[in-house]
C-alpha atoms as a PDB file:
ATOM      1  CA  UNK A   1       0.000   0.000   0.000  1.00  0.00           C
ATOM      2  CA  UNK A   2       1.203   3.364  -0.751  1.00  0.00           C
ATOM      3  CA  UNK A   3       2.307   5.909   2.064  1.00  0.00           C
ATOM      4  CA  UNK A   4       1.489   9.298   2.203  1.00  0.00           C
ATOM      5  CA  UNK A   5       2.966  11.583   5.041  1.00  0.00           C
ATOM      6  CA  UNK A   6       0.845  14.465   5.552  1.00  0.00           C
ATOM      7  CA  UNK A   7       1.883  17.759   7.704  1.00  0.00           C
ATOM      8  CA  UNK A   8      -0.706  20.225   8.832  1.00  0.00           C
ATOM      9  CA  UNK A   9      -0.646  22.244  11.884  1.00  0.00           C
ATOM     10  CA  UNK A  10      -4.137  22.723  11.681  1.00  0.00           C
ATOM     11  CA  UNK A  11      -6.201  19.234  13.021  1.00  0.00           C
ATOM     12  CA  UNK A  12      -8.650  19.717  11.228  1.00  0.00           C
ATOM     13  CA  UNK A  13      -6.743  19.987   7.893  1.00  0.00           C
ATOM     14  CA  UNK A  14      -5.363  16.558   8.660  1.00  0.00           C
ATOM     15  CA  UNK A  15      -8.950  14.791  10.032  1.00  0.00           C
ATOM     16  CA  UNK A  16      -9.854  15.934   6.408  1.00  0.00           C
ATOM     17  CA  UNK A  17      -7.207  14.764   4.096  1.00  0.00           C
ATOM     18  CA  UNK A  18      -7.628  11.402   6.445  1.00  0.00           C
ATOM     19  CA  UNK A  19     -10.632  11.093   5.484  1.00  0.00           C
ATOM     20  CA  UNK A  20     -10.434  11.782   1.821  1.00  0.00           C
ATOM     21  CA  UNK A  21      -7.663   9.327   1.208  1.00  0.00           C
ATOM     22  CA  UNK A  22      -8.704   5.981   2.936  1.00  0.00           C
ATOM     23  CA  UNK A  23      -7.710   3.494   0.681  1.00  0.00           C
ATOM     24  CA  UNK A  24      -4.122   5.121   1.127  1.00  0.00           C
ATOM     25  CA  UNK A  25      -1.409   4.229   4.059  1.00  0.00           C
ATOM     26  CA  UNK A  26      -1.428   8.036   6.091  1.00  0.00           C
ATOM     27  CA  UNK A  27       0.956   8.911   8.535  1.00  0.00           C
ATOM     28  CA  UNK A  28      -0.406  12.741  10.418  1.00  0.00           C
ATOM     29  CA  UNK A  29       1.845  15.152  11.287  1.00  0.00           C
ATOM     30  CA  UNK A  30       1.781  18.702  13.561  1.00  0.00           C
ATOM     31  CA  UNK A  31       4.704  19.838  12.114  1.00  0.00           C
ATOM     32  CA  UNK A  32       8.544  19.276  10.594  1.00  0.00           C
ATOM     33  CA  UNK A  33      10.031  18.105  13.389  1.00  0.00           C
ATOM     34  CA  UNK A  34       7.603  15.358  13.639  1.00  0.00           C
ATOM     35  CA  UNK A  35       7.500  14.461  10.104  1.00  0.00           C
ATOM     36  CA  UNK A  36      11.460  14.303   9.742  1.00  0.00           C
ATOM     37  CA  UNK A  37      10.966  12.094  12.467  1.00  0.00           C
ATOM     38  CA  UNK A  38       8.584   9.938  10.493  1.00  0.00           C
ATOM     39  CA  UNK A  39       9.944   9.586   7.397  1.00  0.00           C
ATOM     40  CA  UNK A  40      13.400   8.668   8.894  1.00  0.00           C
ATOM     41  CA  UNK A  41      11.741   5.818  10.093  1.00  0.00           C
ATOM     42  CA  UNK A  42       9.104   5.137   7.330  1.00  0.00           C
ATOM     43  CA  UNK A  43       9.085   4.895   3.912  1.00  0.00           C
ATOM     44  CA  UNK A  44       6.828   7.758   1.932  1.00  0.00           C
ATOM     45  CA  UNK A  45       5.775   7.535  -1.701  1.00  0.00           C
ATOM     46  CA  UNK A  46       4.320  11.267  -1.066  1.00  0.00           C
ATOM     47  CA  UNK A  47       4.570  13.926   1.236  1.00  0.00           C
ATOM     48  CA  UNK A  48       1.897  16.292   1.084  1.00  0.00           C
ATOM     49  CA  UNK A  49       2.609  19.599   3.532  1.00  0.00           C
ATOM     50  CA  UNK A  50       1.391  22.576   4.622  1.00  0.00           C
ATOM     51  CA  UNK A  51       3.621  25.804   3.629  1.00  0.00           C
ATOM     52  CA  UNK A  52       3.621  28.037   6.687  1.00  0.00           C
ATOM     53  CA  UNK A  53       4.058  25.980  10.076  1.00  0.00           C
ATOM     54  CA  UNK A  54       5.625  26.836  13.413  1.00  0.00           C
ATOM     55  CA  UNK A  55       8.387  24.969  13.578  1.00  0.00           C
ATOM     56  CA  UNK A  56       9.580  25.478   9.914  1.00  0.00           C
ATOM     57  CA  UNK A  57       8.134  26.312   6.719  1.00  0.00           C
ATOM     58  CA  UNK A  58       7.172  23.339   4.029  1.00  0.00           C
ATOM     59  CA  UNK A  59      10.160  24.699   1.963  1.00  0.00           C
ATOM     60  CA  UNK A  60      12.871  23.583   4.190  1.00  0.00           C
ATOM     61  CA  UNK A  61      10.860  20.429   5.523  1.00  0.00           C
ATOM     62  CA  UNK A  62      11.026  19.721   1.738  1.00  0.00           C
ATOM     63  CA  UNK A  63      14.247  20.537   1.436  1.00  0.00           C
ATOM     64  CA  UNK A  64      15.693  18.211   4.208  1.00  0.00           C
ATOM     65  CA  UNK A  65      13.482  15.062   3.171  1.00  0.00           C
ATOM     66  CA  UNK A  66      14.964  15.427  -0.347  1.00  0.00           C
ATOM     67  CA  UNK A  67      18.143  15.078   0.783  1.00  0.00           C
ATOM     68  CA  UNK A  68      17.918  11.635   1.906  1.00  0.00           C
ATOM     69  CA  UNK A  69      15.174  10.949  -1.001  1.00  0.00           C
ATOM     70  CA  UNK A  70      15.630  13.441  -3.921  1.00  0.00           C
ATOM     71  CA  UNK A  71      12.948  11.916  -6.047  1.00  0.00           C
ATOM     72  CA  UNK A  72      10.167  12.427  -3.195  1.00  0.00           C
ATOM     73  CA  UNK A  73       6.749  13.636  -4.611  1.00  0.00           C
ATOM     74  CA  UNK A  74       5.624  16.579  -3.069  1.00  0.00           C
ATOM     75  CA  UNK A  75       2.129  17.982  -2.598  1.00  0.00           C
ATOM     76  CA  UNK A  76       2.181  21.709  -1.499  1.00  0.00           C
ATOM     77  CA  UNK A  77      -1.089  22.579  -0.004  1.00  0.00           C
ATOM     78  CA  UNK A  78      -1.655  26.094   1.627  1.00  0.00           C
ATOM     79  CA  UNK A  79      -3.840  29.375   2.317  1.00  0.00           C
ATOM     80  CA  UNK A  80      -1.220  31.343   1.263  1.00  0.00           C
ATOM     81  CA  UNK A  81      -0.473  30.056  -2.368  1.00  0.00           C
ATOM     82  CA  UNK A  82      -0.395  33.752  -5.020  1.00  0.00           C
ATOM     83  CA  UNK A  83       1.422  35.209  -1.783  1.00  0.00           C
ATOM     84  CA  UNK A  84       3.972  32.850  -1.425  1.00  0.00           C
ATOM     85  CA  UNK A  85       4.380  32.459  -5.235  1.00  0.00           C
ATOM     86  CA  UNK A  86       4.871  36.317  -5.915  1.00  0.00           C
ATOM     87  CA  UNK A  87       7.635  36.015  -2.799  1.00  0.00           C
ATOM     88  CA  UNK A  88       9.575  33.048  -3.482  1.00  0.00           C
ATOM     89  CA  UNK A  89       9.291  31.403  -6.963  1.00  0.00           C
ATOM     90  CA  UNK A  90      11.358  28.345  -5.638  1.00  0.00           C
ATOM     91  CA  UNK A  91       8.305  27.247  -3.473  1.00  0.00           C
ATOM     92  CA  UNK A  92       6.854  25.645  -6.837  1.00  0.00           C
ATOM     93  CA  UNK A  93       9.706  23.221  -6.498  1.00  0.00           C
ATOM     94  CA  UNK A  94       7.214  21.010  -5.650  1.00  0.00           C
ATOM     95  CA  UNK A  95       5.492  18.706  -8.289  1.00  0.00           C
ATOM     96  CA  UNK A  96       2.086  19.832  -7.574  1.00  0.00           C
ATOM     97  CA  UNK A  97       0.185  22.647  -4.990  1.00  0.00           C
ATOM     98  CA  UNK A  98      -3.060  23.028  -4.285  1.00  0.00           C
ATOM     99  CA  UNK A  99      -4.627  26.127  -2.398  1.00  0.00           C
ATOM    100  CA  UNK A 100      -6.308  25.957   0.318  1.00  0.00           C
ATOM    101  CA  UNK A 101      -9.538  25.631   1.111  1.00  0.00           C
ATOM    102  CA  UNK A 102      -9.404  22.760  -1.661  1.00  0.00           C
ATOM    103  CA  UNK A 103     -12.402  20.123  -3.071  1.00  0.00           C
ATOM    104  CA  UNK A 104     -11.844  16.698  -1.611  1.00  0.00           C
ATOM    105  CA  UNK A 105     -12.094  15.491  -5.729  1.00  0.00           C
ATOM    106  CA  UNK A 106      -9.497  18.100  -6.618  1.00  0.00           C
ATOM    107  CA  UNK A 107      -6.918  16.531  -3.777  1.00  0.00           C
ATOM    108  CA  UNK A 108      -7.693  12.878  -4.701  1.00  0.00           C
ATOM    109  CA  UNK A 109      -6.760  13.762  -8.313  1.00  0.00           C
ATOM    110  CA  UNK A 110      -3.577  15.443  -7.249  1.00  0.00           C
ATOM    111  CA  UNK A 111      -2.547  12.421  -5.599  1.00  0.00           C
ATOM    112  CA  UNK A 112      -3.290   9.884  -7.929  1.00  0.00           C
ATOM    113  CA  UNK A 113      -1.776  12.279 -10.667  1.00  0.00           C
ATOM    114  CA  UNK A 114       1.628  11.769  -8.510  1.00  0.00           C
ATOM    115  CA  UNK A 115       1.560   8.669  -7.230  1.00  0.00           C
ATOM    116  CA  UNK A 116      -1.251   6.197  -9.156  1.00  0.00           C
ATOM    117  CA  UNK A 117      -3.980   4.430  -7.163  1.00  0.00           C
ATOM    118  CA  UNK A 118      -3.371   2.883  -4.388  1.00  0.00           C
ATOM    119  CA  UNK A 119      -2.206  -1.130  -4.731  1.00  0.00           C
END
């Protein structure tokens, strides 16, 4: 089964996405420190993240995962998308983004776009 790792520091971001994705393997997390945490001892097909968290922003959570798996999908999902775009062009570096709030069809299609349906 494939593994997703999503990061939200909202809860109710996360009982969402769980919620959306059930035929998926999902591992929650508050933040980056958690999800480094995680994925050092999981594999992850995809991470899907929040940009703007407390501990550190999806860019550098992003940044650290890839260097220990440089072909990680990434899923960008945030309030904060034409913002963050007009202020940092690098935070497209991931494969795909979604802003939120976001349709529950819209995110399924992201991931199977990036990672296929789930086996």
């Amino acid at each position: 089964m494939k593994h997703i790792l999503i990061v939200d520091d909202d809860a109710l971001v996360l009982s969402l996405m769980s919620r959306a994705l059930p035929e998926f393997r999902l591992t929650m997390a508050r933040d980056g420190d958690e999800a480094l945490a995680i994925a050092s001892q999981l594999p992850v097909d995809l991470l899907i993240t929040d940009y703007l968290m407390p501990s550190m922003t999806g860019d550098e959570l992003i940044g650290r995962l890839r260097e220990r798996r440089p072909n990680l999908k990434v899923l960008i999902v945030t309030g904060h998308g034409e913002v963050l775009a007009a202020e940092n062009p690098e935070w497209w570096h991931s494969e795909a983004h979604l802003n939120k709030p976001f349709k529950i069809d819209t995110l399924r299609e992201a991931v199977i776009s990036l990672i296929g349906l789930p086996v």
